[in-house]
Protein backbone atom coordinates (compact mmCIF):
# COMPACT_ATOMS: atom_id res chain seq x y z
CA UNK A 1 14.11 -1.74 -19.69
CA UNK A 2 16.34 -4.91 -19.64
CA UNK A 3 17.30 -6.66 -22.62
CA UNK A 4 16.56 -9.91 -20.89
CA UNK A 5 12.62 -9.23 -20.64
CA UNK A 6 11.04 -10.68 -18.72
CA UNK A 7 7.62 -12.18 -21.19
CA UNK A 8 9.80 -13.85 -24.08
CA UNK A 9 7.78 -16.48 -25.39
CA UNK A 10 10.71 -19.10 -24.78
CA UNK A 11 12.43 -19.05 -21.51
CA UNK A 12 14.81 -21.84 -21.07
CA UNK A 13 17.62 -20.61 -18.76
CA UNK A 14 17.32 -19.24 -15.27
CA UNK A 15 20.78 -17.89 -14.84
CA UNK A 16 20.31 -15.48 -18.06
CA UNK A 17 16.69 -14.72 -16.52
CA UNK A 18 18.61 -13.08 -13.48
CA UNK A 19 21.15 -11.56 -14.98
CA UNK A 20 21.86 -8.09 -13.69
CA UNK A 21 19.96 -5.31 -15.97
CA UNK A 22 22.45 -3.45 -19.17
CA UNK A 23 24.57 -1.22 -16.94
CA UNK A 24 25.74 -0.02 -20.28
CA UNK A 25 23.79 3.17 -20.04
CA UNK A 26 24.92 6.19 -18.31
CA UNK A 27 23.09 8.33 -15.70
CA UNK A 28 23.23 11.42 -14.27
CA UNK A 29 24.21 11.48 -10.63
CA UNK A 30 21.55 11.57 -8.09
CA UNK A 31 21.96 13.42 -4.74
CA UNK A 32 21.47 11.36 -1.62
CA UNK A 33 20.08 13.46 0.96
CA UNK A 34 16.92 12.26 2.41
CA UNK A 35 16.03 16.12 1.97
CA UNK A 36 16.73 15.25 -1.81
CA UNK A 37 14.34 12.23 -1.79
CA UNK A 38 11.59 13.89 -0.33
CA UNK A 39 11.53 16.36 -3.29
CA UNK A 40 10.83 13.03 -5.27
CA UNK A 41 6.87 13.63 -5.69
CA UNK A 42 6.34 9.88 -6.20
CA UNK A 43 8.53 8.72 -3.33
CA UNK A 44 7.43 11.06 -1.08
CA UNK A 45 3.60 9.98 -1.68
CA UNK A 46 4.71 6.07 -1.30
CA UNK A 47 6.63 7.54 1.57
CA UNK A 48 3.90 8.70 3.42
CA UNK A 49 1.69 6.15 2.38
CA UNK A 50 3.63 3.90 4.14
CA UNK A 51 4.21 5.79 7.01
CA UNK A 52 0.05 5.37 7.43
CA UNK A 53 0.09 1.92 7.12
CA UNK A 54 2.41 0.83 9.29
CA UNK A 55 1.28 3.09 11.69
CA UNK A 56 -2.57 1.41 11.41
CA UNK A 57 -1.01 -2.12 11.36
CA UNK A 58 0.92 -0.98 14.61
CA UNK A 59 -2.58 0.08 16.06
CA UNK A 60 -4.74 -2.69 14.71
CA UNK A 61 -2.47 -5.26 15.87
CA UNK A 62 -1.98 -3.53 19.66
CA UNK A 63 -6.07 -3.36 19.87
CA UNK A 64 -6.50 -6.99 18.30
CA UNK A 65 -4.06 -7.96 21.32
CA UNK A 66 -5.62 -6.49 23.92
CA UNK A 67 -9.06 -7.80 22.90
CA UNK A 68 -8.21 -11.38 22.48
CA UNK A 69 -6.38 -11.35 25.71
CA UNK A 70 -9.69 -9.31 27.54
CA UNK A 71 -11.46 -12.29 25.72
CA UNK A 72 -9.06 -15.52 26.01
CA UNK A 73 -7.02 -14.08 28.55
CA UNK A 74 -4.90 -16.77 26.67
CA UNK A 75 -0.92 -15.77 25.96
CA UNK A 76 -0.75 -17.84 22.88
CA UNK A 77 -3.64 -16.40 20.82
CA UNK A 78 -2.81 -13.08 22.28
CA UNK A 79 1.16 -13.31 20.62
CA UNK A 80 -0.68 -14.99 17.36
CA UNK A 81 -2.92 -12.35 17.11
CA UNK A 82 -0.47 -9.71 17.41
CA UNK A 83 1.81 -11.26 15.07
CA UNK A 84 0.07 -14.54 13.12
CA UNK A 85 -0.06 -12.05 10.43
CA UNK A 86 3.76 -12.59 9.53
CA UNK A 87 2.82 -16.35 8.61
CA UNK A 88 0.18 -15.00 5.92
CA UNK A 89 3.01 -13.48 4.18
CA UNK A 90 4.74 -16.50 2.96
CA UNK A 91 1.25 -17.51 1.07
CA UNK A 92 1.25 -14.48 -0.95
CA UNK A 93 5.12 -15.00 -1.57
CA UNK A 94 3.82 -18.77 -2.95
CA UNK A 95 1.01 -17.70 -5.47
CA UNK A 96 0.19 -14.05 -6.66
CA UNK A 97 3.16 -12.18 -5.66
CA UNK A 98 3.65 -11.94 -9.73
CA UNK A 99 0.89 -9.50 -9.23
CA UNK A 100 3.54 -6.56 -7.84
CA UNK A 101 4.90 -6.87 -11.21
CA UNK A 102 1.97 -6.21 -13.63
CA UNK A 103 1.05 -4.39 -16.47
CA UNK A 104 -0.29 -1.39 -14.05
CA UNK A 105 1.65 -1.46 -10.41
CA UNK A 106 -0.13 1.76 -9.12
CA UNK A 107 -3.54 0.63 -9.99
CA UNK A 108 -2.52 -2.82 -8.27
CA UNK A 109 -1.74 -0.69 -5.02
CA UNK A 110 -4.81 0.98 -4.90
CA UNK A 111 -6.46 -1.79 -5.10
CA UNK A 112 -4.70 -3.71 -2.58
CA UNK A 113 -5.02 -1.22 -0.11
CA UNK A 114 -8.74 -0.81 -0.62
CA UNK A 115 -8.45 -4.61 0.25
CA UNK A 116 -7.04 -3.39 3.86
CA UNK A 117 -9.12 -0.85 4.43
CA UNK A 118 -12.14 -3.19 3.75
CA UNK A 119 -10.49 -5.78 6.16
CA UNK A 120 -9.87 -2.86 9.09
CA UNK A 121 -12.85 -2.14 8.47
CA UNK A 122 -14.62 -5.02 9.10
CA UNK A 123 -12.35 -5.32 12.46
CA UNK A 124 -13.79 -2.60 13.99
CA UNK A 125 -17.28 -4.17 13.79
CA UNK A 126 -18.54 -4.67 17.41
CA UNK A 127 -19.40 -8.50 18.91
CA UNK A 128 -17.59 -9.95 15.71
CA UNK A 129 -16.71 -13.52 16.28
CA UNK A 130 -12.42 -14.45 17.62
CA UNK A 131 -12.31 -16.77 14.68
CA UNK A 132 -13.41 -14.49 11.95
CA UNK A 133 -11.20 -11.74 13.38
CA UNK A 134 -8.08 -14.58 13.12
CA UNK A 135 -9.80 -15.12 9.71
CA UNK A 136 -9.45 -11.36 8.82
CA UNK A 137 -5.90 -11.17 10.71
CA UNK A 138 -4.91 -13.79 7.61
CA UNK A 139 -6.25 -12.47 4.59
CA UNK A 140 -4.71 -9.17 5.39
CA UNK A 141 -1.44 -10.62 6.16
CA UNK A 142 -1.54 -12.75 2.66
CA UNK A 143 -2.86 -9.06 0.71
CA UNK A 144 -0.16 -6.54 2.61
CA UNK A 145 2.13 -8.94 1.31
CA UNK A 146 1.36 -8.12 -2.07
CA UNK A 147 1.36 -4.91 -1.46
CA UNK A 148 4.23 -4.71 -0.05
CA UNK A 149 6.08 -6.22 -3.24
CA UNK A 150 4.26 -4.18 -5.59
CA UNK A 151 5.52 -0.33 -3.39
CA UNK A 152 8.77 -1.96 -3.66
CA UNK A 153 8.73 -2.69 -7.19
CA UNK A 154 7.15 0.75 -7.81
CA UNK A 155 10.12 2.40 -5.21
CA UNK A 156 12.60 0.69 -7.38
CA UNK A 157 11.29 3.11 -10.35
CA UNK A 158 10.75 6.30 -8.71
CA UNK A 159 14.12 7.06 -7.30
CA UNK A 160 17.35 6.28 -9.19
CA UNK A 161 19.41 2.90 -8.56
CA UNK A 162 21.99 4.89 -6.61
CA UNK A 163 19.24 6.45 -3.90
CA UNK A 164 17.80 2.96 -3.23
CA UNK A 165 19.55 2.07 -0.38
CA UNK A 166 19.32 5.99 0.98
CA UNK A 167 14.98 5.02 -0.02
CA UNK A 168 15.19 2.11 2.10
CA UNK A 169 17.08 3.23 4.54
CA UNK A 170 14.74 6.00 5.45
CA UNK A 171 11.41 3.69 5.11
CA UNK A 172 13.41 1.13 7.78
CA UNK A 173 13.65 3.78 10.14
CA UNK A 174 10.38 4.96 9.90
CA UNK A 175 9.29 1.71 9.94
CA UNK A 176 10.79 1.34 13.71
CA UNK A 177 10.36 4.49 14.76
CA UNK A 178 6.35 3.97 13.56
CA UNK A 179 6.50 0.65 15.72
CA UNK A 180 7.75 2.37 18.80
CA UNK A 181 5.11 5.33 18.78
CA UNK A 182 2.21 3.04 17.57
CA UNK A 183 2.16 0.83 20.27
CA UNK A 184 3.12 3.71 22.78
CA UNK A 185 -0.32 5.83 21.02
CA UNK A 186 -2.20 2.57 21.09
CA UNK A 187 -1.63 2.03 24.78
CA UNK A 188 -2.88 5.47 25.55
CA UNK A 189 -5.82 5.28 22.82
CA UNK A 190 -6.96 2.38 24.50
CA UNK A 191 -7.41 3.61 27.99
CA UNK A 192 -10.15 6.04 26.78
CA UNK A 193 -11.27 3.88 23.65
CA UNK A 194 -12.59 0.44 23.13
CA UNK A 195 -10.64 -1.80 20.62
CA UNK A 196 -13.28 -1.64 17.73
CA UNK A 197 -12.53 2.32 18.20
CA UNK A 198 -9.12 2.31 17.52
CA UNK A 199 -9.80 -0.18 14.52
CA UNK A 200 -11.88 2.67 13.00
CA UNK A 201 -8.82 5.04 13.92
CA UNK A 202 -6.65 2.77 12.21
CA UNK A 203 -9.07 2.12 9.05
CA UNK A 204 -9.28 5.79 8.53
CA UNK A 205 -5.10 6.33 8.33
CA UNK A 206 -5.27 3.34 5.71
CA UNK A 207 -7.85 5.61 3.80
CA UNK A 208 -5.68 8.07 3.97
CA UNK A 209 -2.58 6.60 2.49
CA UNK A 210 -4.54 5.06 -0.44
CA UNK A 211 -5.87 8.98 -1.19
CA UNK A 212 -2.02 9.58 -1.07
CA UNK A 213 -1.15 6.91 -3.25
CA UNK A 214 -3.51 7.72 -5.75
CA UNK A 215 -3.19 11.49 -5.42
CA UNK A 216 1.07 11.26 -6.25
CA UNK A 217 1.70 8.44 -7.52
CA UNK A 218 1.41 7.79 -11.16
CA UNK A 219 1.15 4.48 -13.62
CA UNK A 220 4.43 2.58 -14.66
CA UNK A 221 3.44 0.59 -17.59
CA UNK A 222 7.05 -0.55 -18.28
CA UNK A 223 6.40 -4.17 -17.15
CA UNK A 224 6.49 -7.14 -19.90
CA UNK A 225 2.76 -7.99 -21.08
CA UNK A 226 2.24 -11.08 -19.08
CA UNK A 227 -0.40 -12.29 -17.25
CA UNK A 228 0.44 -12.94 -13.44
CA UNK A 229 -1.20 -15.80 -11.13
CA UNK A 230 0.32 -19.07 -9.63
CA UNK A 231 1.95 -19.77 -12.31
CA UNK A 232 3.88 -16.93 -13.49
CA UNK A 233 4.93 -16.29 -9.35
CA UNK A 234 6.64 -20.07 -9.34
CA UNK A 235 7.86 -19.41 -12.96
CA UNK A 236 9.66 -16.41 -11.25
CA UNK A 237 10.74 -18.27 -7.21
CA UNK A 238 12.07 -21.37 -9.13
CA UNK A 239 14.38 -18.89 -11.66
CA UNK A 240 15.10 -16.83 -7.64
CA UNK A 241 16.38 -20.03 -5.93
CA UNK A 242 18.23 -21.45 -9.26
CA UNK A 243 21.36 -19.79 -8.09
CA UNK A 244 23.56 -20.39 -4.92
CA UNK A 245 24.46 -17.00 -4.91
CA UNK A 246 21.31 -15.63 -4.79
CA UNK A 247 19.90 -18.18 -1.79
CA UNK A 248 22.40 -17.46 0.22
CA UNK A 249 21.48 -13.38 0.07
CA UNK A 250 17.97 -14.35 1.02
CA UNK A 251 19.64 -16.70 3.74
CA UNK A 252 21.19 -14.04 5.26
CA UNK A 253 18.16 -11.09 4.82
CA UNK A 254 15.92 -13.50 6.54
CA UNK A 255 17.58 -16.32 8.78
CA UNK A 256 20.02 -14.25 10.84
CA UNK A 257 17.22 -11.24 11.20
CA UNK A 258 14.41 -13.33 11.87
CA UNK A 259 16.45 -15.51 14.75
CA UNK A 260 18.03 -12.01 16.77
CA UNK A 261 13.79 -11.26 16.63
CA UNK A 262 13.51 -14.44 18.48
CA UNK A 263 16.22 -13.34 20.79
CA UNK A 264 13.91 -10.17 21.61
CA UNK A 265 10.42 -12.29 22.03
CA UNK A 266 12.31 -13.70 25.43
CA UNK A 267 13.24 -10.29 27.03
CA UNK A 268 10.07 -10.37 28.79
CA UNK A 269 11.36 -14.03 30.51
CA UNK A 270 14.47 -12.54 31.04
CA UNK A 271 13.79 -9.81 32.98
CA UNK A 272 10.57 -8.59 33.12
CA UNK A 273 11.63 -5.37 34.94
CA UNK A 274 13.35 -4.36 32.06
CA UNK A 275 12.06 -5.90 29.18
CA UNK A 276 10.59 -2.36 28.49
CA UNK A 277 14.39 -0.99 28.21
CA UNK A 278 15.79 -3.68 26.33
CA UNK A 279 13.31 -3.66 23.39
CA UNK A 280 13.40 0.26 23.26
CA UNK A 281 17.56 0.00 23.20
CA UNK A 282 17.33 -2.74 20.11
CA UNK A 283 15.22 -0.18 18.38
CA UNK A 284 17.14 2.83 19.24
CA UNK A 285 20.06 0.46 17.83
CA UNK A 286 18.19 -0.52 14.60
CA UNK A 287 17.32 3.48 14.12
CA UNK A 288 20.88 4.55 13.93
CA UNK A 289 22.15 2.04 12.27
CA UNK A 290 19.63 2.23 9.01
CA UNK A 291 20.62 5.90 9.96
CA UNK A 292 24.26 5.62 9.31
CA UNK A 293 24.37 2.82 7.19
CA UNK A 294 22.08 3.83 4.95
CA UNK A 295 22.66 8.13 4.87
CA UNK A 296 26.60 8.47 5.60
CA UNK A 297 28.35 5.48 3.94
CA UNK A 298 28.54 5.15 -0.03
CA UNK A 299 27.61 1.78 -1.73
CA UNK A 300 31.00 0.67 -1.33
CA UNK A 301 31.30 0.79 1.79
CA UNK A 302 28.18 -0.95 2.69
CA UNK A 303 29.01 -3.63 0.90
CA UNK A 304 32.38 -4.12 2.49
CA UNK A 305 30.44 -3.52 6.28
CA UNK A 306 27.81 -5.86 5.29
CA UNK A 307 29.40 -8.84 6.97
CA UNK A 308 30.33 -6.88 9.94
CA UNK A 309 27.21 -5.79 10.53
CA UNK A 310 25.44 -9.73 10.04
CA UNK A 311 28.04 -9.94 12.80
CA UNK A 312 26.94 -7.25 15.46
CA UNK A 313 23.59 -8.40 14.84
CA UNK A 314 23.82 -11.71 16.72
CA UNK A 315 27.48 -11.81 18.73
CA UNK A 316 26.17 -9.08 21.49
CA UNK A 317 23.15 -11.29 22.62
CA UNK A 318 26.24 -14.01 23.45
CA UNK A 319 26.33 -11.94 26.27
CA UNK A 320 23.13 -13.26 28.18
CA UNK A 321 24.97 -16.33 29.01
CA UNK A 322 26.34 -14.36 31.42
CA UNK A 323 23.79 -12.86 32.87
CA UNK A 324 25.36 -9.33 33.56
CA UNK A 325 23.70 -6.20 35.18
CA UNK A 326 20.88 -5.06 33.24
CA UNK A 327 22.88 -1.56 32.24
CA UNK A 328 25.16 -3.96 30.35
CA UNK A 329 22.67 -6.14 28.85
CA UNK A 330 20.83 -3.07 27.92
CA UNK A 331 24.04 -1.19 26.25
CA UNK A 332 25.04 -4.95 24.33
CA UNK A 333 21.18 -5.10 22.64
CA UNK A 334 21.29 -1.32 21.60
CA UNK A 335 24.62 -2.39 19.83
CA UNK A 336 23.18 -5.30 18.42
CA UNK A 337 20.20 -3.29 17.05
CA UNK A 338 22.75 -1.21 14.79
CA UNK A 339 23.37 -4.55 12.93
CA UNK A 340 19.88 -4.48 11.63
CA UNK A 341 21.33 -2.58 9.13
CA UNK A 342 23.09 -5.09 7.21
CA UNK A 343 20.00 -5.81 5.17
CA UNK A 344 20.53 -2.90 3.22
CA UNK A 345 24.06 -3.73 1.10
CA UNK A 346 21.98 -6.87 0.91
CA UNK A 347 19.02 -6.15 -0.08
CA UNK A 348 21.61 -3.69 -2.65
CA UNK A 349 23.14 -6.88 -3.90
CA UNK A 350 20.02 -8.48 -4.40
CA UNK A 351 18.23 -5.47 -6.34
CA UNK A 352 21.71 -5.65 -8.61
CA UNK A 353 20.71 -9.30 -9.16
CA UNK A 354 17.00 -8.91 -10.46
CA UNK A 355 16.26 -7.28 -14.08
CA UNK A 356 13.52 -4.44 -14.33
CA UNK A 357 10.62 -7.04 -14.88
CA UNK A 358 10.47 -8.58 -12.00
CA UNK A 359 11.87 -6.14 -9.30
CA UNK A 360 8.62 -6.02 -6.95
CA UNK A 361 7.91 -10.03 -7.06
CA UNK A 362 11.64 -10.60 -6.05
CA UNK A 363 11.58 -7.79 -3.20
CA UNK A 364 8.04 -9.16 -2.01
CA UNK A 365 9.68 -12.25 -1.34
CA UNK A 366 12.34 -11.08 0.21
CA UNK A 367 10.16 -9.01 2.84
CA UNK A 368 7.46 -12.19 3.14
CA UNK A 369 10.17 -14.50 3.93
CA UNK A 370 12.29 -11.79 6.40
CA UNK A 371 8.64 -11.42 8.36
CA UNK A 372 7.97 -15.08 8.03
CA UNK A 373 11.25 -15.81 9.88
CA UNK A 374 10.45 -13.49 12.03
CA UNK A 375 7.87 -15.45 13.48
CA UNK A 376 9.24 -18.50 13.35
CA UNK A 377 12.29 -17.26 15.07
CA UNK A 378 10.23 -16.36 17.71
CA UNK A 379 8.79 -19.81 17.76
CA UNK A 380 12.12 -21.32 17.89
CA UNK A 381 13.30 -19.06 21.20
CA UNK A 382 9.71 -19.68 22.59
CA UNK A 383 10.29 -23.61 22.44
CA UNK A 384 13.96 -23.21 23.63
CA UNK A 385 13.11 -21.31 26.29
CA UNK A 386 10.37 -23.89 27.63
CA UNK A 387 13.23 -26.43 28.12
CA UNK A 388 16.35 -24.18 29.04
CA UNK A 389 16.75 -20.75 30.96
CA UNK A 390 16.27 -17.85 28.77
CA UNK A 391 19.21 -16.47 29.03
CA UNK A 392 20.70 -19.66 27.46
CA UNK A 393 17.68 -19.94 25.11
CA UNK A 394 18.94 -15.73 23.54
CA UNK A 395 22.42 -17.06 23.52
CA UNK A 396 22.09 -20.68 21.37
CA UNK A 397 19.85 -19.00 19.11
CA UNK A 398 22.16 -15.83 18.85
CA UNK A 399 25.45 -18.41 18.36
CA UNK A 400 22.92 -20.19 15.41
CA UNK A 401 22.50 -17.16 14.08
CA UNK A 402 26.23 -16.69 13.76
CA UNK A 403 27.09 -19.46 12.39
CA UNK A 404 24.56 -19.31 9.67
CA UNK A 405 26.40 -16.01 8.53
CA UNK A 406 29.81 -17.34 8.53
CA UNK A 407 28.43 -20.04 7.12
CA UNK A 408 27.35 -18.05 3.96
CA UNK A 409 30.08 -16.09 3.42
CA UNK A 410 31.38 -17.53 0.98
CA UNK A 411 28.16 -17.92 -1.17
CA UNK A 412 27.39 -14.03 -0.71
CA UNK A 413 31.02 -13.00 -1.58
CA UNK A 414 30.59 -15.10 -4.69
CA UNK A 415 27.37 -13.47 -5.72
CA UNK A 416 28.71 -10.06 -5.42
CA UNK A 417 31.42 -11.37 -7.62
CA UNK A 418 29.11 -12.86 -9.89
CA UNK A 419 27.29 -9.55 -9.93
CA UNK A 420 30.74 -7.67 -10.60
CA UNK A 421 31.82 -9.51 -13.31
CA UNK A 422 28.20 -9.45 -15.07
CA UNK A 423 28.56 -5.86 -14.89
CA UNK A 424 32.32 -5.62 -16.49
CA UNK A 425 31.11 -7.84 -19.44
């Protein structure tokens, strides 16, 4: 454990607080191989218990679609239903994300997930009022944001510092590739099933990756003896934002990611008769890229891509202005996808950035404010788009997105340097 714990009684300067963790230490070499990572018990049950959830999110959110829109018939609460969830995140983010990084991080997963199966659950209960389903929709959103922080602060245990990015690299695609078959099994599941049906269906895979959890998993009592809540999570943000270097890696994990999102909420306005293609090419895109990115290149490497890559995310959608022949559009998003992949030198950076006792609050934020964005990227194309084409609407908020990662440059360059020098001391 860090020097710099975390629970001193005193705690008077935020840069010390996030100084990188004694590198001092040497450790054995660690192969890289996803092959190598799935022989990691423990990562290979968080593994697979994320696997299940995103695939029930996937489904829950595809059946609580199609019901509000059966019901409403109303676009708005149909996209807010689908995705209002995102928004939830940023509360947890605000108050208990401290929570990822008790005492007793396994026992806080378990617990969190019985929280989602309770909620999916109570989905799948027939004639249940729209506004206690929206109520449901943000409770789970706020407690999957926990629990998201606290598997990342437990992945950041069970696999060595140099397999992290390989780790996250293979969750991101399986993330995607989860996204893609979940809504293509939902669509199917509900031609034969009603909604509450494939809420049970969903419920039960949620079950089933807490039994993994709890089955492979075991405790890491390493943390600081603190006690977490409101306080101790703003104790922690205030000390995250203290430094330029580290806002400006958040800027770029979530700002630049959330607005090429946006970009893909309008391909259904830009061509409807190809929509399908386009959002299937930006994940084929975002699959090889974590693919690459994350499996073939060493640490070096992706940190000296990472810029690159913020680059390809945004600078293909420029394209729409000109509203080419769908084959081109279609070839310039599957491109673009492969940028998606710049969150992982970043997300690197960051993890270099954060000591030992507060590695799941920090990487809960990071994911609550990357899904928040998402969101409200989406919002910002949708309102574009009401007053401009959108074609225009992808490319203004594609050249925004561009600009905010020159922008930064210099910021992120100086917190790698900051990072690099820490390291050399």
């Amino acid at each position: 454990m860090s020097a710099l714990a975390f629970g001193a009684p005193k705690w008077t300067c935020p840069k010390a607080f996030f100084m990188p963790s004694d590198t001092s230490a040497p450790t054995a070499p660690s192969p890289t191989s996803y092959r190598a990572l799935l022989s990691n018990r423990e990562f290979t049950g968080l593994y697979v218990s994320f696997t299940l959830t995103v695939a029930a999110a996937t489904l829950s959110g595809f059946a609580l679609g199609t019901l509000v829109n059966h019901q409403t018939g109303s676009p708005f609460l149909t996209a807010v239903s689908m995705y209002g969830a995102t928004f939830a995140t940023v509360l947890g983010a605000l108050t208990l994300m401290s929570v990822a990084d008790g005492r007793r991080p396994r026992r806080t997963l378990v617990v969190l997930q019985c929280v989602s199966l309770a909620g999916l659950a109570a989905q799948a209960i027939p004639g249940l009022p729209l506004g206690a389903r929206f109520g449901l929709l943000l409770i789970l959103g706020f407690f999957q944001s926990l629990g998201t922080g606290t598997r990342m602060g437990l992945l950041a245990e069970v696999v060595p510092t140099s397999t992290y990015a390989p780790a996250r690299s293979l969750m991101n695609i399986t993330s995607g590739g989860m996204a893609i078959l979940g809504y293509a099994i939902g669509a199917v599941l509900l031609r034969h099933l009603a909604p509450q049906e494939v809420f049970t269906i969903a419920a039960a895979l949620t079950g089933l990756g807490l039994v993994v959890v709890a089955a492979t998993v075991r405790e890491h009592s390493i943390r600081p003896t603190r006690r977490p809540g409101l306080r101790q999570t703003w104790t922690t943000n205030v000390a995250l934002f203290s430094h330029s270097g580290r806002r400006a890696l958040l800027l770029n994990l979530w700002v630049p990611n959330g607005l090429i999102v946006g970009c893909a909420a309008l391909f259904i306005s830009y061509a409807p008769g190809h929509a399908g293609a386009l959002l299937a090419a930006g994940s084929a895109g975002m699959l090889l890229g974590d693919l690459i990115v994350g499996r073939l290149l060493t640490a070096d490497q992706r940190r000296r891509c990472a810029f690159a890559l913020r680059l390809l995310l945004a600078a293909p959608h420029l394209l729409f202005a000109l509203h080419p022949p769908a084959p081109v559009v279609t070839v310039a998003v599957f491109v673009a996808g492969a940028g998606y992949a710049a969150t992982l030198p970043l997300q690197e950076q960051l993890l270099a950035l954060t000591p030992d006792s507060v590695r799941g609050q920090v990487q809960g934020v990071e994911s609550a404010g990357r899904m928040t964005w998402q969101g409200i990227g989406a919002g910002i194309a949708g309102i574009l788009a009401q007053y401009l084409t959108p074609g225009t609407a992808i490319t203004t908020v594609a050249a925004v997105s561009v600009a905010v990662t020159v922008g930064s440059r210099p910021f992120v360059v100086r917190a790698r340097a900051v990072r690099v020098g820490k390291a050399e001391t």
